[in-house]
Protein backbone atom coordinates (compact mmCIF):
# COMPACT_ATOMS: atom_id res chain seq x y z
CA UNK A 1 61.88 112.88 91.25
CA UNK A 2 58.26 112.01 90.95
CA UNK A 3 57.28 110.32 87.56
CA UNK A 4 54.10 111.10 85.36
CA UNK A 5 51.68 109.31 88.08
CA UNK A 6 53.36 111.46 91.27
CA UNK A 7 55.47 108.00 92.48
CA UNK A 8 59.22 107.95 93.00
CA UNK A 9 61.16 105.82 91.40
CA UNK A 10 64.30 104.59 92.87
CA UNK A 11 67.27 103.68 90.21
CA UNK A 12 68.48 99.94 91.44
CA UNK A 13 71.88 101.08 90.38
CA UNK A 14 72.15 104.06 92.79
CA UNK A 15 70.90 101.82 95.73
CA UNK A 16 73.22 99.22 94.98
CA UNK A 17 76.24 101.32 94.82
CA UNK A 18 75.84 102.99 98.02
CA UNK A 19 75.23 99.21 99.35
CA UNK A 20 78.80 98.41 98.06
CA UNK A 21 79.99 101.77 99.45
CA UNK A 22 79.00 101.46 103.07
CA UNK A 23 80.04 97.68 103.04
CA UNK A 24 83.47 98.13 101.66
CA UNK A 25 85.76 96.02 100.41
CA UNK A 26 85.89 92.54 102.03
CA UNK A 27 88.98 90.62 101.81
CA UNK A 28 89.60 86.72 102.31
CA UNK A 29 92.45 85.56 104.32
CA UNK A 30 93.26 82.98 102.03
CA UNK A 31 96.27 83.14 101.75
CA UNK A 32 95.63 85.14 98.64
CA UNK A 33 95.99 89.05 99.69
CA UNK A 34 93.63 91.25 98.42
CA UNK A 35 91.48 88.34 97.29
CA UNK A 36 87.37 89.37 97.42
CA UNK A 37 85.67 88.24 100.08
CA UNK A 38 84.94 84.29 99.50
CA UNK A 39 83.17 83.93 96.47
CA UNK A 40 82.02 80.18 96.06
CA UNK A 41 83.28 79.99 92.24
CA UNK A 42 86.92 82.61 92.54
CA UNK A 43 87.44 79.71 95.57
CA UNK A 44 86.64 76.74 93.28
CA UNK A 45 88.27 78.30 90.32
CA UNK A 46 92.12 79.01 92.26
CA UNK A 47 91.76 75.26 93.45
CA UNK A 48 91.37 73.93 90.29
CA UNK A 49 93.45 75.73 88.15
CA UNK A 50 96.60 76.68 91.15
CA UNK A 51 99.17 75.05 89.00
CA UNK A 52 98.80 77.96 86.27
CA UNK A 53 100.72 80.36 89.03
CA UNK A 54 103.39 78.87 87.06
CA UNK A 55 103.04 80.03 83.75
CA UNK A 56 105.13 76.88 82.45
CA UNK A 57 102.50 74.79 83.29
CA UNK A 58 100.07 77.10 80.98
CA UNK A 59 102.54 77.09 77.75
CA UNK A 60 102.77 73.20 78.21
CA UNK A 61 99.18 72.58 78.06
CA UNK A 62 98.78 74.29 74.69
CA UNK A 63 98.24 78.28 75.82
CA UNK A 64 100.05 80.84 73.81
CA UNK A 65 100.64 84.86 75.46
CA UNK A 66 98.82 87.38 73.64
CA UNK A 67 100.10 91.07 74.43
CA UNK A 68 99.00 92.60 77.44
CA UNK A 69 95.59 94.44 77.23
CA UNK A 70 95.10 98.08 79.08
CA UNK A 71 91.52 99.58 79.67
CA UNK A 72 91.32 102.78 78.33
CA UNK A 73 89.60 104.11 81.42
CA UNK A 74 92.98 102.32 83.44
CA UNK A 75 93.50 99.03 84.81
CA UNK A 76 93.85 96.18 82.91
CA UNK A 77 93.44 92.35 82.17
CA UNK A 78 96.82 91.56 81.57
CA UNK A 79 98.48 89.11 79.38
CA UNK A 80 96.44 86.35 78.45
CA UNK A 81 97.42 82.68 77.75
CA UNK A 82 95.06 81.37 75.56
CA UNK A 83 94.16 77.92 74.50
CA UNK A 84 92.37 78.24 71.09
CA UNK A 85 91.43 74.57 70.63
CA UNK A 86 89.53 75.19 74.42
CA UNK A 87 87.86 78.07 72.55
CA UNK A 88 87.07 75.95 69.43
CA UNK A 89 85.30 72.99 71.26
CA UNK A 90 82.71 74.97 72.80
CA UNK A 91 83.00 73.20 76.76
CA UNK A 92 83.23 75.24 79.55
CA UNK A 93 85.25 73.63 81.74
CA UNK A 94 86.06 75.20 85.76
CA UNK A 95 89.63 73.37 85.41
CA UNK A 96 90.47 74.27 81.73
CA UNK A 97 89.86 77.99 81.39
CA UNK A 98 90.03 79.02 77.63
CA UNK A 99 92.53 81.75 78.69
CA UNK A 100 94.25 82.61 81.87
CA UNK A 101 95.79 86.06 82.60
CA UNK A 102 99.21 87.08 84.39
CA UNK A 103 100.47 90.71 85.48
CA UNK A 104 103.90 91.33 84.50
CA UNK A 105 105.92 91.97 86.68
CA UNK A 106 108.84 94.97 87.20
CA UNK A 107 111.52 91.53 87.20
CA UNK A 108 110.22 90.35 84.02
CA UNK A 109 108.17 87.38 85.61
CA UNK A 110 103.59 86.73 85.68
CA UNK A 111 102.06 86.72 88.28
CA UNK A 112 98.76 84.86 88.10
CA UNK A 113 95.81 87.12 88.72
CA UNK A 114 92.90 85.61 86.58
CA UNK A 115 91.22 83.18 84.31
CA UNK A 116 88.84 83.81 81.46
CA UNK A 117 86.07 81.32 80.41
CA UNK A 118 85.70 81.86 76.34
CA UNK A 119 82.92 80.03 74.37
CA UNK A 120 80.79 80.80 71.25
CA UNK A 121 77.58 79.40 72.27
CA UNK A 122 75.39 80.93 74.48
CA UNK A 123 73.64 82.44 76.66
CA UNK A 124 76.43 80.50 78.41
CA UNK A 125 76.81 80.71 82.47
CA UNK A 126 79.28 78.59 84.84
CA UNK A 127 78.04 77.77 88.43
CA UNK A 128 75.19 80.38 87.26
CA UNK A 129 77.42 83.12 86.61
CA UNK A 130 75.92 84.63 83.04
CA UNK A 131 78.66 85.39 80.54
CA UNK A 132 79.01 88.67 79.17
CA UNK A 133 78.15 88.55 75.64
CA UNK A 134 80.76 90.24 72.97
CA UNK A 135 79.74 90.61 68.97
CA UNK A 136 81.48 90.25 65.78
CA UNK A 137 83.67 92.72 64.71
CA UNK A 138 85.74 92.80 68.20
CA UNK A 139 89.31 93.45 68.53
CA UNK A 140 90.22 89.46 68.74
CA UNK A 141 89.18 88.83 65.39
CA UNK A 142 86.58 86.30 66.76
CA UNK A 143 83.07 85.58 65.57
CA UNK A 144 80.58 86.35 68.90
CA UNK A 145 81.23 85.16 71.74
CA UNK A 146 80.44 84.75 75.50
CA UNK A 147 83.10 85.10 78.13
CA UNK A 148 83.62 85.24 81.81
CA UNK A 149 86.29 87.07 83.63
CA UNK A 150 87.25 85.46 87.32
CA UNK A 151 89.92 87.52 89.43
CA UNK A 152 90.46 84.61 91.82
CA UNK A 153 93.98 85.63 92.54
CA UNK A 154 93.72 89.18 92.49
CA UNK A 155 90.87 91.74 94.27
CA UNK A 156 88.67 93.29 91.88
CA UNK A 157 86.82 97.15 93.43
CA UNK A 158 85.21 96.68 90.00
CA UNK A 159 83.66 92.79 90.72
CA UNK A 160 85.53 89.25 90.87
CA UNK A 161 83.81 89.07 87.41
CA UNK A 162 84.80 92.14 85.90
CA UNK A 163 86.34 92.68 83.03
CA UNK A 164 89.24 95.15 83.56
CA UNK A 165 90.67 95.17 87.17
CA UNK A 166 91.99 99.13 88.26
CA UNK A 167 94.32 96.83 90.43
CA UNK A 168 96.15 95.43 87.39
CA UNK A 169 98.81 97.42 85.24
CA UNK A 170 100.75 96.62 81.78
CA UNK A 171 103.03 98.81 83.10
CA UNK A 172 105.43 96.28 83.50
CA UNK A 173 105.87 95.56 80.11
CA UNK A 174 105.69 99.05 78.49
CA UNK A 175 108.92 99.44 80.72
CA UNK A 176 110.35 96.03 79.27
CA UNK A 177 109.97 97.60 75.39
CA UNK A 178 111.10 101.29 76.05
């Protein structure tokens, strides 16, 4: 629709989305199924932090589960592991995410799908990825903070660095409880 001075504006948005649309999902073959389409920091981040697929590994290096969290919209993020003194000394590191997130599964194991990069000063980016900024009060309890979702092991239709992935379910665990 024509504006005040007769010229058409386009919304970015729009454009973009159709963009994504008509190009689909891409998919890597990896090794990782279902794994967006080579993304130079999901790659770097499942090199450097493959040994959290077992989540051993995670609880021995200091990270404690939190319960899983469901989007209200669907999907989910999972259960996170989280590292608080990460979170506390303010580095973002590629090979010490503050938290990294499993799916449960229906057998009661994780399955590694994601990490989460978690500091408090900002504007904070890795690889020049910008963090998404979250303020104080939030449901963690935690003053502001900056964070960065990356689904390296698991696709994202939403974005490698969304927030809540449609392909991820608590499910699992609501099961476990009932």
């Amino acid at each position: 629709m024509p504006d005040r001075n007769g010229t058409i504006r386009v919304v970015v948005s729009t454009a973009l989305a159709v963009l994504v649309l008509l190009a689909g999902p891409a998919t890597a073959h990896s090794g990782h199924a279902g794994v967006a389409a080579e993304n130079p920091l999901a790659a770097k981040v499942r090199e450097v932090n493959a040994r959290f697929a077992d989540v051993g590994v995670a609880t021995a290096e200091g990270y404690a589960p939190i319960p899983c969290v469901s989007g209200v919209e669907g999907g989910a993020m999972g259960i996170h592991y989280v590292n608080g003194a990460l979170i506390e000394d303010g580095i973002i590191d590629i090979s010490k995410p503050e938290a990294v997130m499993y799916e449960p599964q229906a057998d009661g194991s994780l399955e590694l799908v994601a990490v989460e990069y978690i500091t408090t000063k900002g504007p904070a980016n890795l690889d020049g990825h910008l963090f998404s900024f979250t303020n104080a009060p939030n449901r963690y309890g935690l003053p502001p903070f900056y964070e960065l979702h990356v689904w390296a092991w698991r696709a994202n239709p939403t974005g490698t660095f969304a927030d809540m992935n449609p392909n991820v379910s608590c499910d699992a665990t609501v099961a476990a409880t009932n």
